[in-house]
Protein backbone atom coordinates (compact mmCIF):
# COMPACT_ATOMS: atom_id res chain seq x y z
CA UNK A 1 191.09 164.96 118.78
CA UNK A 2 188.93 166.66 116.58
CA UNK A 3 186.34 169.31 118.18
CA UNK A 4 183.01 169.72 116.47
CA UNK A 5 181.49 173.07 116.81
CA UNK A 6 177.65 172.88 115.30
CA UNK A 7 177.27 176.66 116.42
CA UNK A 8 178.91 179.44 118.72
CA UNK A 9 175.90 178.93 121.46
CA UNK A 10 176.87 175.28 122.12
CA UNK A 11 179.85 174.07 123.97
CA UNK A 12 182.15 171.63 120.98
CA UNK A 13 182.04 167.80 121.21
CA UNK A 14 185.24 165.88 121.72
CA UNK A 15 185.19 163.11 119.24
CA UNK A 16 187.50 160.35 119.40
CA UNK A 17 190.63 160.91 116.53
CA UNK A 18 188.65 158.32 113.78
CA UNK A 19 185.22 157.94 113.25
CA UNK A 20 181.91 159.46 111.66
CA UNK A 21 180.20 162.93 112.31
CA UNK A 22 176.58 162.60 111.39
CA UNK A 23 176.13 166.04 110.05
CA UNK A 24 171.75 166.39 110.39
CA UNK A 25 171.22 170.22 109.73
CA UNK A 26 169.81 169.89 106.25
CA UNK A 27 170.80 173.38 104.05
CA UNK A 28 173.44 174.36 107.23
CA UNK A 29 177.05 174.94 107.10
CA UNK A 30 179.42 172.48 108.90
CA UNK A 31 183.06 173.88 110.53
CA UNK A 32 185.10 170.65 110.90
CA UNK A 33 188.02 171.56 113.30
CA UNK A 34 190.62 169.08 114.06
CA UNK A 35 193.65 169.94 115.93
CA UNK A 36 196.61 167.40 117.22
CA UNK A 37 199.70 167.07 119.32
CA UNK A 38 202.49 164.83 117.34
CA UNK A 39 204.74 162.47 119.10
CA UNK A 40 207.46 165.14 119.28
CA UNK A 41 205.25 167.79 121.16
CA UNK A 42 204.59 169.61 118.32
CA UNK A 43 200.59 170.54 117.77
CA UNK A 44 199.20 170.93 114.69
CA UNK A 45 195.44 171.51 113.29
CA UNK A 46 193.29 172.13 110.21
CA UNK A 47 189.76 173.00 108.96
CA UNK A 48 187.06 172.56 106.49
CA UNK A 49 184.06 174.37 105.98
CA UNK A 50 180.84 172.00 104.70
CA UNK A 51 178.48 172.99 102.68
CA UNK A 52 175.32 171.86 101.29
CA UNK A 53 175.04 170.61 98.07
CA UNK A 54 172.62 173.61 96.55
CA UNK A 55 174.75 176.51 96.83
CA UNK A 56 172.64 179.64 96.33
CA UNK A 57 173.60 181.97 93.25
CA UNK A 58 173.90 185.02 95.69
CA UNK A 59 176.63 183.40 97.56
CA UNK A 60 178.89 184.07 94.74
CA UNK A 61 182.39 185.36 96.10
CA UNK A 62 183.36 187.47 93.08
CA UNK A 63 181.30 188.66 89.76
CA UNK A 64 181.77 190.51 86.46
CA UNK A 65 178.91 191.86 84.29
CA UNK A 66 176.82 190.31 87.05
CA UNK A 67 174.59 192.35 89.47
CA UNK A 68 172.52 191.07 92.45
CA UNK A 69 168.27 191.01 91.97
CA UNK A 70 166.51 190.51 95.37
CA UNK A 71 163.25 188.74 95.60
CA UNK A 72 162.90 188.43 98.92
CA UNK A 73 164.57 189.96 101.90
CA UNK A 74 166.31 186.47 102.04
CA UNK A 75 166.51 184.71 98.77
CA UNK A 76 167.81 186.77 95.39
CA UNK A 77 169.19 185.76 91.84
CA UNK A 78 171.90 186.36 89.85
CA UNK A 79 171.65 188.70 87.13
CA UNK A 80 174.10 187.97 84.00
CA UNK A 81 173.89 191.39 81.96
CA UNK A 82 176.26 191.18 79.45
CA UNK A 83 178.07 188.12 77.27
CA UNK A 84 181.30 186.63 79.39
CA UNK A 85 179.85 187.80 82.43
CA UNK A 86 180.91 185.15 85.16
CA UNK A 87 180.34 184.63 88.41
CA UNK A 88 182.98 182.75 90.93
CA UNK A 89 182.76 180.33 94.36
CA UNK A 90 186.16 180.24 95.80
CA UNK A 91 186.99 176.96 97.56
CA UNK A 92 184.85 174.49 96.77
CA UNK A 93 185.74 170.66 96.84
CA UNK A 94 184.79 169.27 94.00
CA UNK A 95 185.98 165.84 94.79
CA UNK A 96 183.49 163.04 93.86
CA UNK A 97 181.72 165.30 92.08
CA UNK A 98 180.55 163.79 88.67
CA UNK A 99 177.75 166.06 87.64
CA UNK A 100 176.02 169.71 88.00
CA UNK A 101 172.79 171.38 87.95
CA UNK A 102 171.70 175.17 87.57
CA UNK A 103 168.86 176.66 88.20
CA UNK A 104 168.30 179.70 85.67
CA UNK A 105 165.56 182.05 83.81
CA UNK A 106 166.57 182.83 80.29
CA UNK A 107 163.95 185.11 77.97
CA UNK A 108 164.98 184.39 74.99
CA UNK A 109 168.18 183.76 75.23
CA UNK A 110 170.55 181.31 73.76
CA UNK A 111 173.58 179.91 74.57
CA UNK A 112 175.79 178.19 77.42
CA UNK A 113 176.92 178.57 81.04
CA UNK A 114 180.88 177.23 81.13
CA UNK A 115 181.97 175.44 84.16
CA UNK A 116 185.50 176.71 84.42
CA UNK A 117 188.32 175.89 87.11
CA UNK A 118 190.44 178.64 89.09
CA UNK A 119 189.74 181.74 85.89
CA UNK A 120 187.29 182.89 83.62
CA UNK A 121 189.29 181.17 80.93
CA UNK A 122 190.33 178.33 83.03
CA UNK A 123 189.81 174.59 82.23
CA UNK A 124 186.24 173.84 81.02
CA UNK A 125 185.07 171.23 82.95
CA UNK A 126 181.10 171.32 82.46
CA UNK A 127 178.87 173.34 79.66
CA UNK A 128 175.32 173.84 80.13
CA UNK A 129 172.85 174.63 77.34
CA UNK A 130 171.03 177.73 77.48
CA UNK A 131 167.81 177.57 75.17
CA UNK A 132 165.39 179.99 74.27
CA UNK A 133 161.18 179.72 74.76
CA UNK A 134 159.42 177.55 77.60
CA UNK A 135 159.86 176.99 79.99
CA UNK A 136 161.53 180.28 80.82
CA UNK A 137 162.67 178.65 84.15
CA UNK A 138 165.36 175.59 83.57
CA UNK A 139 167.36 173.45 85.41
CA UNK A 140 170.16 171.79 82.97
CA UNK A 141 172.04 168.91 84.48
CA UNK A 142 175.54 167.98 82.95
CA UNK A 143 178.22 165.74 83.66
CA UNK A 144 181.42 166.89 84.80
CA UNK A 145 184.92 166.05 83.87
CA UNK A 146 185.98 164.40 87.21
CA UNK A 147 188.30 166.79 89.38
CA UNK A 148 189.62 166.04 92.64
CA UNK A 149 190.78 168.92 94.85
CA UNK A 150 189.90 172.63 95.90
CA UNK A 151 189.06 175.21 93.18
CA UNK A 152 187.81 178.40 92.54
CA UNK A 153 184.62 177.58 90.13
CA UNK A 154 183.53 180.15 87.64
CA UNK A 155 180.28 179.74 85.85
CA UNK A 156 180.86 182.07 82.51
CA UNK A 157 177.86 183.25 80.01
CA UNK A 158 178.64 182.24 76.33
CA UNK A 159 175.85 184.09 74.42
CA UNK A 160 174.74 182.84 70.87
CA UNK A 161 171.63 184.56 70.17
CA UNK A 162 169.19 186.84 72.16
CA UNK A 163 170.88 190.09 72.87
CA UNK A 164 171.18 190.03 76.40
CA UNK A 165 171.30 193.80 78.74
CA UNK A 166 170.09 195.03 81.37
CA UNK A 167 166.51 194.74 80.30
CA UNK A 168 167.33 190.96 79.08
CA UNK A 169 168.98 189.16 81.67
CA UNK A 170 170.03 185.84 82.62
CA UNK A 171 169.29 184.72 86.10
CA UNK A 172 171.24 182.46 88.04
CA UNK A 173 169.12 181.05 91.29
CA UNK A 174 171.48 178.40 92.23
CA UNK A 175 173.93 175.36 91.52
CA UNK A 176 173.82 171.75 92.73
CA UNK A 177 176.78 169.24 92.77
CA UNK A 178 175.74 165.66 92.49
CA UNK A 179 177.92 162.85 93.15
């Protein structure tokens, strides 16, 4: 049986053990719980968290050379400082996905964001072209090498030109996965 909890105000819905869960909370997080009793008497369960396909910048789980700009008192960007400054999202599943988009400000800078797996060095599984002049706001889509599992995604700053510190940044607003 798999319970369905949408949030902690609502009572969970019993599904029936196969099926579909329409999930219709556009930008919300899903917890999938499903939890079982085998044939032996032994129970058993397991979880994943959904996510939308934007994942904001700021919800980066662990940075280097990266420091947090607020715009708002709800939305903020990523602020890459110095070159190999990376920021990570730890346990994402990147099954099915064949392509990524970031959302960035670069003054004058050039160079490439690295879509690495599990380390800062990891396997390179995406670059993205950083280029200098207007528009100062771009969104670079790349394909992906296809990779099927859970992973700890690092996106790493490669500078070329454009001396980037403190007073000129690269700012991350957010990353989409597309199918």
């Amino acid at each position: 049986m798999v319970n369905y909890n949408l949030s902690l105000k609502t009572a969970p819905a019993l599904l029936p053990p196969a099926g579909q869960v329409t999930l219709d909370k556009a930008g919300g997080r899903y917890l999938l719980r499903a939890s079982y009793t085998d044939r032996g008497g032994l129970p058993g369960h397991d979880r994943v968290l959904l996510r939308p396909a934007r994942l904001p910048a700021q919800e980066a789980t662990q940075t280097a050379g990266i420091a947090k700009r607020n715009l708002t008192e709800a939305d903020a960007v990523m602020a890459y400082n110095e070159a190999g400054a990376w920021m990570a999202f730890h346990n994402l599943d990147l099954t099915g996905i064949r392509a990524v988009s970031v959302r960035f400000g670069s003054p004058g800078l050039t160079g490439k964001l690295e879509l690495r797996l599990n380390a800062p060095n990891g396997p390179l599984i995406g670059t993205l072209p950083v280029e200098a002049g207007a528009p100062r706001e771009q969104t670079p889509r790349v394909p992906t090498t296809p990779t099927n599992g859970v992973y700890t995604l690092y996106v790493v700053y490669r500078e070329k030109t454009g001396g980037i510190g403190i007073w000129k940044r690269l700012e991350v607003s957010w990353l989409e996965f597309h199918p």
